[in-house]
Protein backbone atom coordinates (compact mmCIF):
# COMPACT_ATOMS: atom_id res chain seq x y z
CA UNK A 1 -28.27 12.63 -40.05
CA UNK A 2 -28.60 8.97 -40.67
CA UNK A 3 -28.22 7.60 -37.10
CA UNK A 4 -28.07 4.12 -37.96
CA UNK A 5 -25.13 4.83 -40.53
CA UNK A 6 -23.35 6.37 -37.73
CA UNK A 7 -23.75 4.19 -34.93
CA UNK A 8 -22.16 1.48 -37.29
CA UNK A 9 -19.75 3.42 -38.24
CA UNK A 10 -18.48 4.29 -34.59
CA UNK A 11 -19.17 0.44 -33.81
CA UNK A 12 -16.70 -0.10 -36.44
CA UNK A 13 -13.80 1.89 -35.63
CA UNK A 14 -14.20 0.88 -31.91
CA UNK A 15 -13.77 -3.11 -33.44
CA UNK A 16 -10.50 -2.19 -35.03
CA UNK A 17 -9.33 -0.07 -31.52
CA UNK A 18 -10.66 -3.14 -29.32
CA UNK A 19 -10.16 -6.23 -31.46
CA UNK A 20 -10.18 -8.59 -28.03
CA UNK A 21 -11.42 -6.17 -25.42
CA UNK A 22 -14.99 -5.00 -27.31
CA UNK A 23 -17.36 -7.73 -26.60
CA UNK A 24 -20.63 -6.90 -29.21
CA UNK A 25 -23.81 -8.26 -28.43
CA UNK A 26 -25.98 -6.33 -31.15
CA UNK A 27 -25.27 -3.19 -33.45
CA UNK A 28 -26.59 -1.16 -30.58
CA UNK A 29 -25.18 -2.91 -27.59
CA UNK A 30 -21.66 -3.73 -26.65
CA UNK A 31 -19.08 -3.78 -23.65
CA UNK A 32 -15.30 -2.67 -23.64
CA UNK A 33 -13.24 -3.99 -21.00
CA UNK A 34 -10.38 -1.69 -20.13
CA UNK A 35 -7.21 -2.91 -18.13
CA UNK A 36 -5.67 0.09 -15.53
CA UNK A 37 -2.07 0.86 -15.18
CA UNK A 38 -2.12 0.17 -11.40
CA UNK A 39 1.65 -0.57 -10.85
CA UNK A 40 0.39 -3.76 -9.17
CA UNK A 41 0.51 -7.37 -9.77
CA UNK A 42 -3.03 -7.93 -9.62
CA UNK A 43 -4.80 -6.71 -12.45
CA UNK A 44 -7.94 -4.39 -12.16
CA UNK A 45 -9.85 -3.49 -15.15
CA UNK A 46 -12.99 -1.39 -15.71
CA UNK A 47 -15.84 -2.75 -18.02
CA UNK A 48 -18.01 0.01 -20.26
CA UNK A 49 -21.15 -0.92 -20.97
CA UNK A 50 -23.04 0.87 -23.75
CA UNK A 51 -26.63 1.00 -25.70
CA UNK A 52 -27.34 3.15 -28.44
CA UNK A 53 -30.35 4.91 -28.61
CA UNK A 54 -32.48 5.18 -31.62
CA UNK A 55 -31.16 8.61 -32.46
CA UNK A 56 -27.59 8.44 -31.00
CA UNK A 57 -25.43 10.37 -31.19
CA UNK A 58 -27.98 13.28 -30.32
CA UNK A 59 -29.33 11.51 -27.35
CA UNK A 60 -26.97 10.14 -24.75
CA UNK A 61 -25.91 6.48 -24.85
CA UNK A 62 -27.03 4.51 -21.99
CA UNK A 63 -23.69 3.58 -19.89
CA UNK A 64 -23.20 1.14 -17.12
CA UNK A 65 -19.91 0.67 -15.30
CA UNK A 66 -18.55 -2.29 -13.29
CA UNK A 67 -15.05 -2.88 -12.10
CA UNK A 68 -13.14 -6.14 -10.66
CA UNK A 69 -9.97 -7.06 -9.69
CA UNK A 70 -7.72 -10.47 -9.39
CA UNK A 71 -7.48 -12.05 -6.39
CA UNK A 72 -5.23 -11.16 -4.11
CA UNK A 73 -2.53 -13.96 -3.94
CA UNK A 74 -1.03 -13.36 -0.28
CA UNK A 75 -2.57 -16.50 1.07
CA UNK A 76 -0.07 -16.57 4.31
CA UNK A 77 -2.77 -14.24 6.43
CA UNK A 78 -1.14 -14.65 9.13
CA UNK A 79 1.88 -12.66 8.33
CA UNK A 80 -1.23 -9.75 7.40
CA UNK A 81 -0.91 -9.55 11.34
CA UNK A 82 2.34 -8.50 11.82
CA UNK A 83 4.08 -5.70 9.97
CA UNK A 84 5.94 -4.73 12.03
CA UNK A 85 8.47 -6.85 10.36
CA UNK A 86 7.58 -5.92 6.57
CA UNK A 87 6.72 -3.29 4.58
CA UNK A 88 3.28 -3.61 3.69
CA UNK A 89 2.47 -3.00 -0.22
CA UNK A 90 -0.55 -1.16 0.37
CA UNK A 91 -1.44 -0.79 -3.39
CA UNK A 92 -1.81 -4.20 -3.56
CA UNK A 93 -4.40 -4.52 -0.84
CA UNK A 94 -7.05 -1.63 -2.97
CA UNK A 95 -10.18 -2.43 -5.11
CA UNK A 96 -12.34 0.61 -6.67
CA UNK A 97 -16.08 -0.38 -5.06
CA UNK A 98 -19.27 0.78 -5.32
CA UNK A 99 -18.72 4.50 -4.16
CA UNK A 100 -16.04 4.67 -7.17
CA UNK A 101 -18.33 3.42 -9.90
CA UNK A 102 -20.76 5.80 -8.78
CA UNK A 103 -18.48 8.74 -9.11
CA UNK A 104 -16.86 7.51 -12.55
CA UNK A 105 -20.23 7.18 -13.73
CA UNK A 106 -21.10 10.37 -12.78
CA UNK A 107 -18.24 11.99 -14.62
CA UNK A 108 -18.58 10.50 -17.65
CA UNK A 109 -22.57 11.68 -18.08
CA UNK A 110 -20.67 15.25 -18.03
CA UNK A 111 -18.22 14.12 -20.37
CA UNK A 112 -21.33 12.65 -22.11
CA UNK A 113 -23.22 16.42 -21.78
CA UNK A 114 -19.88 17.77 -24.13
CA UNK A 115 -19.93 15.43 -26.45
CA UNK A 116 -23.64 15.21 -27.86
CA UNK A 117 -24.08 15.00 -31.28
CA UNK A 118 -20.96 13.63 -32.36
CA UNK A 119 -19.52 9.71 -31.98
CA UNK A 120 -17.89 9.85 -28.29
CA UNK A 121 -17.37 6.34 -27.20
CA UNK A 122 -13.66 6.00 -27.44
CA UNK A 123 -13.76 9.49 -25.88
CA UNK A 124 -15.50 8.47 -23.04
CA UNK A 125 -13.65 4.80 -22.60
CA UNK A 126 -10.59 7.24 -22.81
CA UNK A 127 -11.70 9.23 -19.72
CA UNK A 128 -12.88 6.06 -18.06
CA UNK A 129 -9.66 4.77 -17.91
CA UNK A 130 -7.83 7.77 -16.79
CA UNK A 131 -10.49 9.01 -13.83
CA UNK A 132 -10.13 4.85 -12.28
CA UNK A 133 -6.29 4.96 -12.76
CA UNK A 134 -6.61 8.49 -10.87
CA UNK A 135 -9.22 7.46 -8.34
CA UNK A 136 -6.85 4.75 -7.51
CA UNK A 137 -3.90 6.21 -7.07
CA UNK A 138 -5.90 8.77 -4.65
CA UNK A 139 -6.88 5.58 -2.79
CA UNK A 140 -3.38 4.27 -2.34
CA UNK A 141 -2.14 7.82 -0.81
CA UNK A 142 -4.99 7.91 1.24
CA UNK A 143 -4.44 4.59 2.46
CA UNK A 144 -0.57 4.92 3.12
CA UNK A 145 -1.14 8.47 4.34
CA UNK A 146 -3.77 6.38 7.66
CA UNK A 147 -0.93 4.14 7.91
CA UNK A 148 1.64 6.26 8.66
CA UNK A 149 -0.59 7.92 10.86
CA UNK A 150 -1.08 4.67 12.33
CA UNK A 151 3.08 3.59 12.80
CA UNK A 152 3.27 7.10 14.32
CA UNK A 153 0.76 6.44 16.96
CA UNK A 154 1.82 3.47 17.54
CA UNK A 155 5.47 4.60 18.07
CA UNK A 156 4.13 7.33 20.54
CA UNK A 157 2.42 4.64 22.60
CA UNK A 158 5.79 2.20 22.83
CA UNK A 159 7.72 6.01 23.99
CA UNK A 160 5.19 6.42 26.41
CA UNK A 161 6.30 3.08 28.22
CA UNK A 162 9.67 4.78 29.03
CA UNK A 163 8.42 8.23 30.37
CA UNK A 164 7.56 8.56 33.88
CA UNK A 165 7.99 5.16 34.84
CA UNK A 166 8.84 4.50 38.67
CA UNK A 167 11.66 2.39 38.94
CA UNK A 168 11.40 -0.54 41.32
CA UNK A 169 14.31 -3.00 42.60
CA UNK A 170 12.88 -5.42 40.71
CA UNK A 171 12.13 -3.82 37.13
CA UNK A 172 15.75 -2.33 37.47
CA UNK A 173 17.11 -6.19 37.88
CA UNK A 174 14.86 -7.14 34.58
CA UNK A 175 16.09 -4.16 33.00
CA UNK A 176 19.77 -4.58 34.19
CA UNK A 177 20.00 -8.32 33.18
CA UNK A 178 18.61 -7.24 29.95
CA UNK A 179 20.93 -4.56 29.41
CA UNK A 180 23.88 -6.66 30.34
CA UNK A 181 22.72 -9.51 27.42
CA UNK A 182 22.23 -6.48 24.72
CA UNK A 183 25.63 -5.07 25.73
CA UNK A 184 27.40 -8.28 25.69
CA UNK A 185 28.62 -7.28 29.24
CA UNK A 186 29.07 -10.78 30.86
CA UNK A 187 30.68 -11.98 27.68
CA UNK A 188 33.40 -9.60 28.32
CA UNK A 189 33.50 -10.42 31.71
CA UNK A 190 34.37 -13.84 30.84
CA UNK A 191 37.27 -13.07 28.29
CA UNK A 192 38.65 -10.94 31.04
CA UNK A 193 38.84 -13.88 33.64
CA UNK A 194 40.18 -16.20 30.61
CA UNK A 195 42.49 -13.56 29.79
CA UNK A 196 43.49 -13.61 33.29
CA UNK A 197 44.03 -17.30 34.00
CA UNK A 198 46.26 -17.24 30.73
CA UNK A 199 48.79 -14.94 31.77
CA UNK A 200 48.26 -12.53 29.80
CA UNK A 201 46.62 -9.54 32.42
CA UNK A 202 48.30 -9.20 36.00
CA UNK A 203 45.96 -9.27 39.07
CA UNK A 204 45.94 -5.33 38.83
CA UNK A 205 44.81 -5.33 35.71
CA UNK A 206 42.37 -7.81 36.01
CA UNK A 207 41.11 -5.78 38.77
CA UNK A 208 41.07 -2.54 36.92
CA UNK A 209 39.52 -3.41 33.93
CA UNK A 210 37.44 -6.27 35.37
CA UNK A 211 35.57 -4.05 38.52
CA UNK A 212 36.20 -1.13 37.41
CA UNK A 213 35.97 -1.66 33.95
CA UNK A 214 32.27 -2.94 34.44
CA UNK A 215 30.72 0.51 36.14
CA UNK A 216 33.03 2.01 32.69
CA UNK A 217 31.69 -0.08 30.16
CA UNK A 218 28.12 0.31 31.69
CA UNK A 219 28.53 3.96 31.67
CA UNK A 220 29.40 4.25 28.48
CA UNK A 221 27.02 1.81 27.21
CA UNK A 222 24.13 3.86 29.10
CA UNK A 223 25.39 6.90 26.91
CA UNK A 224 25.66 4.88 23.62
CA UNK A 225 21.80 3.71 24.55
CA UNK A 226 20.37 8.08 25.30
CA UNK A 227 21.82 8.73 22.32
């Protein structure tokens, strides 16, 4: 087997598959840079290094890996605080780090172990590509899977506020006068007495559906609120 002849050769076909993202630096080194479908508006891309050896393809290529990302263009931090008022895009906030590059790179030396003795550099930028789109997708679930946990948790401690609480005279006056603004009760009130002063309800009625109506409205509001 004429090594040389096949290294170009491979080199070659890899120029016409890469023509912007194969960066050569000698017949025996080069680097492919390879965008992932992420779904997300900041691009990520993987970079393949590779070095022939003197008799590749029968001895392994030497491979390095890197990855990088964009920046992430949420510059209002502040509003990072608070979700309760958003739904967070958590895809946007992963990166593949160290700990993934170590574990791509260690799948593609078995993907390397298959492949000996043949031209397997597209194969392996091929499986690159596909194990980072995979490893971060599994990052994404993980990550949404803690923050649900997290919103759950979080719900159980706001419950917990409500159960087993002793009631005092003065938390049920809080809790009344905030009840009352919720259910718009003193703004009924009020059309009642302007109803009243208008002629249109007698003093009965006033009285009926102003007192009584109250302890009514309340009661039914109370059961609107437990359900």
């Amino acid at each position: 087997m004429d090594y040389k002849e096949e290294q170009l050769q491979e080199l070659e076909v890899l120029e016409s598959i890469y023509p912007d993202e194969l960066v050569k630096e000698s017949d025996t080194r080069f680097s492919i840079t390879i965008s992932l479908d992420t779904n997300t508006t900041r691009a990520h891309r993987a970079l393949l290094e590779v070095q022939y050896p003197e008799d590749y393809p029968e001895t392994a290529p030497t491979l390095t890996v890197t990855v990088d990302a964009d920046e992430d263009d949420d510059d209002d931090d502040e509003d990072d605080d608070d979700d309760s008022n958003q739904v967070r895009d958590l895809a946007e906030e992963i990166v593949l780090d160290r700990d993934d590059v170590k574990q791509l790179e260690a799948q593609l030396a078995e993907e390397v172990e298959m492949n000996l003795g043949m031209p397997m550099v597209f194969a392996l930028a091929t499986k690159l590509k596909d194990d980072a789109e995979l490893r971060f997708t599994q990052k994404v679930a993980a990550a949404q899977a803690q923050y649900d946990r997290e919103i759950m948790e979080r719900e159980k401690k706001e419950q917990q506020k409500f159960i087993g609480t002793p009631v005092t005279k003065e938390s049920f006056a809080e809790w009344r006068a905030k009840f009352r603004k919720e259910m718009k009760i003193d703004e009924r009130d009020q059309l009642r007495f302007q109803q009243m002063h208008q002629g249109k309800m007698s003093g009965k009625e006033v009285f009926e559906k102003g007192l009584a109506g109250d302890d009514d409205d309340l009661a039914e509001d109370m059961a609107k609120l437990e359900t």
